[in-house]
Protein backbone atom coordinates (compact mmCIF):
# COMPACT_ATOMS: atom_id res chain seq x y z
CA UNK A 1 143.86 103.14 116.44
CA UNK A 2 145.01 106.77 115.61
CA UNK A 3 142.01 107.89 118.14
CA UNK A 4 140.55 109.52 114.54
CA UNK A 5 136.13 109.82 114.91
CA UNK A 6 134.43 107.18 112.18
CA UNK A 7 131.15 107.82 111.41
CA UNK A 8 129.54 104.58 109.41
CA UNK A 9 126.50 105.08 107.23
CA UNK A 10 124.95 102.20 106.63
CA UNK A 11 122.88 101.96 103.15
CA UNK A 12 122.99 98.03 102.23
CA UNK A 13 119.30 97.09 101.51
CA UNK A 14 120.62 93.32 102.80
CA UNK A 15 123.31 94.21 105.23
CA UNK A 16 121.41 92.57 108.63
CA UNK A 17 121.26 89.18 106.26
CA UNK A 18 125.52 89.55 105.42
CA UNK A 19 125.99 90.37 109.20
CA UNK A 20 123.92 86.87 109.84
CA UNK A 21 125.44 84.93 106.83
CA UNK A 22 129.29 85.90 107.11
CA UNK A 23 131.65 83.75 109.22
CA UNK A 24 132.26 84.50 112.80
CA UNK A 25 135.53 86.91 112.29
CA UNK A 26 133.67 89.08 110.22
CA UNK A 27 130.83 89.09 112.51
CA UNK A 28 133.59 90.19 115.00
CA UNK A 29 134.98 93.04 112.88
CA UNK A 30 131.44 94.54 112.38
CA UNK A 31 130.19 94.26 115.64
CA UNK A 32 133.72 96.20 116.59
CA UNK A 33 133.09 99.19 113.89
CA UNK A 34 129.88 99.79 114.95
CA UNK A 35 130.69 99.50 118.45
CA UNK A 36 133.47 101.47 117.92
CA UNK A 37 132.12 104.39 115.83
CA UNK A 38 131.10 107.79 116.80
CA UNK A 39 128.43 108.02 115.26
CA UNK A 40 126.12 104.93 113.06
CA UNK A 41 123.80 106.69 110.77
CA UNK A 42 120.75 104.92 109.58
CA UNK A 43 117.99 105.87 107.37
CA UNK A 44 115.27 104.56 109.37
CA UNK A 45 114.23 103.51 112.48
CA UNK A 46 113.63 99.87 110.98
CA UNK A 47 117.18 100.12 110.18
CA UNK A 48 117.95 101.77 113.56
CA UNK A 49 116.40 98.57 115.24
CA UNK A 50 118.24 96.10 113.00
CA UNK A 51 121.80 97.65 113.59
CA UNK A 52 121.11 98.02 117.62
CA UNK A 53 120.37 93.98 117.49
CA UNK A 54 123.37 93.26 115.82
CA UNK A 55 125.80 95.95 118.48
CA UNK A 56 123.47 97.17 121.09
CA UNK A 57 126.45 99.68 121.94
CA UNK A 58 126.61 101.40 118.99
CA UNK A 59 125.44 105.24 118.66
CA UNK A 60 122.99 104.81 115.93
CA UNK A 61 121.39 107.78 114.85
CA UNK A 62 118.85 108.08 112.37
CA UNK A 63 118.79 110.37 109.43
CA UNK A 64 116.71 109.63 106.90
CA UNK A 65 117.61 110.77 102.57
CA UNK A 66 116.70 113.91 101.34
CA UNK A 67 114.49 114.81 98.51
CA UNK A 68 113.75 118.46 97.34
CA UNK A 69 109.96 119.12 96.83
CA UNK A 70 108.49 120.02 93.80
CA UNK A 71 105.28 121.25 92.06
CA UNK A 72 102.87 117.91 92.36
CA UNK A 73 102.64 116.32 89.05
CA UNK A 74 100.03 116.88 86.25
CA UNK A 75 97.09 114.29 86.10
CA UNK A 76 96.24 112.89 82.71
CA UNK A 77 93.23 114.17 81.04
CA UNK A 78 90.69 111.68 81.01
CA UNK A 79 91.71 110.37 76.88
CA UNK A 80 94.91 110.11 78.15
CA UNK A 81 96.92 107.00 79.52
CA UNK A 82 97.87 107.05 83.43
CA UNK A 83 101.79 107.07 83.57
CA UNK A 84 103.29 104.23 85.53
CA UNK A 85 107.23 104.57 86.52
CA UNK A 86 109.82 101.63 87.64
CA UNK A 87 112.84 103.85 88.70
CA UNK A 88 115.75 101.64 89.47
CA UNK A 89 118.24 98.69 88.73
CA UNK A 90 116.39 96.35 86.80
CA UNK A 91 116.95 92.65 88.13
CA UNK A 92 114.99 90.00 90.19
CA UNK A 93 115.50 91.84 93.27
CA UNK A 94 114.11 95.10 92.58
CA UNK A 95 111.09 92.55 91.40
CA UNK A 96 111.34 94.11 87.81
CA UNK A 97 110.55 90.68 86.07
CA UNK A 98 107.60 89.65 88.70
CA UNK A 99 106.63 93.72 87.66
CA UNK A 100 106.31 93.19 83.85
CA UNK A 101 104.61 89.75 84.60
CA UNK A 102 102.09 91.57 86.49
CA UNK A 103 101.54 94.09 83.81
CA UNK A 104 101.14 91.57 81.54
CA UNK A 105 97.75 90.43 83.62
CA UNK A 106 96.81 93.77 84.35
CA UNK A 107 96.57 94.36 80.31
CA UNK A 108 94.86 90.57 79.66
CA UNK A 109 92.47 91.75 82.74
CA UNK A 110 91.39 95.60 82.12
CA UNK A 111 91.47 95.59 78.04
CA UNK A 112 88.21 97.50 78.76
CA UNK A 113 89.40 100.49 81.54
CA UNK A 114 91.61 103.12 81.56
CA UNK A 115 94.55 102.64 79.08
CA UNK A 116 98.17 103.18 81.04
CA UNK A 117 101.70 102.97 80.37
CA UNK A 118 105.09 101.59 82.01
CA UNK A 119 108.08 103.39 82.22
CA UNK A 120 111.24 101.17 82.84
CA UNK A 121 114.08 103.23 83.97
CA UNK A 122 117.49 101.89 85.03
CA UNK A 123 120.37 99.67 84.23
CA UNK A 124 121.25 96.60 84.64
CA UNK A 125 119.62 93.75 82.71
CA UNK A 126 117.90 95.50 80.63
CA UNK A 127 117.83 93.73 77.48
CA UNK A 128 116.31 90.31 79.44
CA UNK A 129 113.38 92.78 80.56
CA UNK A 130 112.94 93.78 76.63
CA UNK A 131 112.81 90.37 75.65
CA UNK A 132 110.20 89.96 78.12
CA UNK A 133 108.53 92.71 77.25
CA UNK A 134 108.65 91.40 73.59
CA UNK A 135 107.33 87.87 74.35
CA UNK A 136 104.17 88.99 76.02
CA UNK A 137 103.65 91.36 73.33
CA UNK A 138 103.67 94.28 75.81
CA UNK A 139 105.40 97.01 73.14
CA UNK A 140 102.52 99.02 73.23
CA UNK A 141 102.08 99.25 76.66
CA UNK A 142 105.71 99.33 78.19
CA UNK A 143 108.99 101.51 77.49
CA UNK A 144 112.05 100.42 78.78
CA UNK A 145 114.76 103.05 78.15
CA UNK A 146 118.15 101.81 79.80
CA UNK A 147 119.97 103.98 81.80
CA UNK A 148 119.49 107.86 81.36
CA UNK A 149 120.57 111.07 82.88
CA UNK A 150 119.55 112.36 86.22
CA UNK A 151 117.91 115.67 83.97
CA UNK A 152 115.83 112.93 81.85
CA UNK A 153 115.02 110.80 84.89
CA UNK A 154 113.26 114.22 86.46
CA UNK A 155 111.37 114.98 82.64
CA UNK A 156 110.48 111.51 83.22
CA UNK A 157 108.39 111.66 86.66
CA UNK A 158 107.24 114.94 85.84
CA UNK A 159 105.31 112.96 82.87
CA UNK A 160 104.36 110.02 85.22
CA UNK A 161 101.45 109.73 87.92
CA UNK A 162 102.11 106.58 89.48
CA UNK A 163 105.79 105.12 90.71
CA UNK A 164 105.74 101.33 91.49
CA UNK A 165 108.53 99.21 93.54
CA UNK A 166 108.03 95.55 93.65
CA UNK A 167 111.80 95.65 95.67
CA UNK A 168 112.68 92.12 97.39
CA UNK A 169 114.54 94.61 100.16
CA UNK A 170 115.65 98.11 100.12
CA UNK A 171 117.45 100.34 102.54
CA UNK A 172 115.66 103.78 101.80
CA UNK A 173 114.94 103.77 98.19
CA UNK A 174 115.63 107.46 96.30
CA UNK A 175 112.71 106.89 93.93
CA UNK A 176 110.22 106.50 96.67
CA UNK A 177 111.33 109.95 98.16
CA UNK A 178 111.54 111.29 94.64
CA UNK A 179 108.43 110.20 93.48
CA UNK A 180 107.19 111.85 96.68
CA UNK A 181 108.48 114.88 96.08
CA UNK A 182 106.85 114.87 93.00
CA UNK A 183 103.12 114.43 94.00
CA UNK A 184 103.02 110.95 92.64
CA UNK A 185 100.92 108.27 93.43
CA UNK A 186 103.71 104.95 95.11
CA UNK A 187 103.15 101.59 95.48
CA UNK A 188 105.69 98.84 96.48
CA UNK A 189 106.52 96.18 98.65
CA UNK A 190 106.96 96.49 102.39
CA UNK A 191 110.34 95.78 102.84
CA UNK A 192 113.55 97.66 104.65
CA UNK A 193 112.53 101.38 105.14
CA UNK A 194 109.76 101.64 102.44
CA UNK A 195 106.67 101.29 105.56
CA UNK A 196 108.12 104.16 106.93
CA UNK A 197 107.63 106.11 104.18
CA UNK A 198 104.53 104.97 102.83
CA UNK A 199 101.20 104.23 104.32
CA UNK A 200 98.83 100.77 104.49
């Protein structure tokens, strides 16, 4: 109204399915801020794509999140288990649960291979994923720490080979890029921006 430049970032992992779900009026008012914006940033083209359908007139630019590079990550020696890293909120949508369910198989299935270890990091319901953890018997195999500092999040990839993100939907996850930038191995679920930054 005051003829002030908005720029609108967009980082909602489910905000094309709000846009579709929300009444009419608020369908309005979105279509107008985007449409009305100088500038709609968006972390991927995927996302680029999904913000054009909803206001084909807005400016949407894409500019993807940063991550600093870094030395790539020791491999274990061969005695040694392979570190495996969940770095995020745990709940159902980040697939957490579905994660430690899998692990559970993955230990019933490979008692014979190469030992390896899950890191949990993140907040959030943490103490359902312990009891989890604790019915399957899985202490041995899986840490879940809670929340920790950014400085003990970067000890903890620097210790880890593998990063894993069973996500339901994601914008442009910071672990992925992190884990990246840190020579380590990612799998995860194709879903939001993660294709883009990953391969088959």
């Amino acid at each position: 109204a005051f003829g002030v430049p908005v720029v609108t970032h967009i980082h909602g992992g489910k905000f094309h399915e709000f846009y579709a779900t929300s009444p009419k009026i608020v369908q309005r008012a979105i279509r107008h801020l985007l449409g009305h914006s100088s500038a709609v940033i968006a972390l991927g083209n995927t996302w680029a794509e999904r913000l054009t359908a909803i206001q084909p007139s807005a400016e949407v630019l894409v500019v993807p999140n940063p991550a600093r590079p870094s030395e790539a990550v020791e491999q274990p020696k061969e005695c040694e288990p392979v570190g495996v890293l969940f770095l995020g909120r745990v709940e159902e949508q980040k697939g957490t649960f579905c994660l430690i369910e899998a692990w559970h198989q993955m230990v019933v299935d490979n008692e014979a291979r190469r030992p390896a270890r899950l890191t949990i990091v993140g907040d959030g319901d943490v103490e359902r994923a312990r009891a989890l953890v604790r019915e399957l018997r899985l202490e041995d195999s899986v840490d879940i720490t809670g929340w920790v500092t950014p400085a003990e999040v970067q000890r903890i990839l620097r210790t880890s080979q593998v990063l894993v993100l069973p996500s339901h939907y994601e914008g442009q996850p910071m672990s992925i890029l992190e884990a990246m930038a840190n020579g380590l191995c990612v799998v995860a679920s194709p879903v939001g921006g993660i294709p883009e930054l990953i391969d088959d």
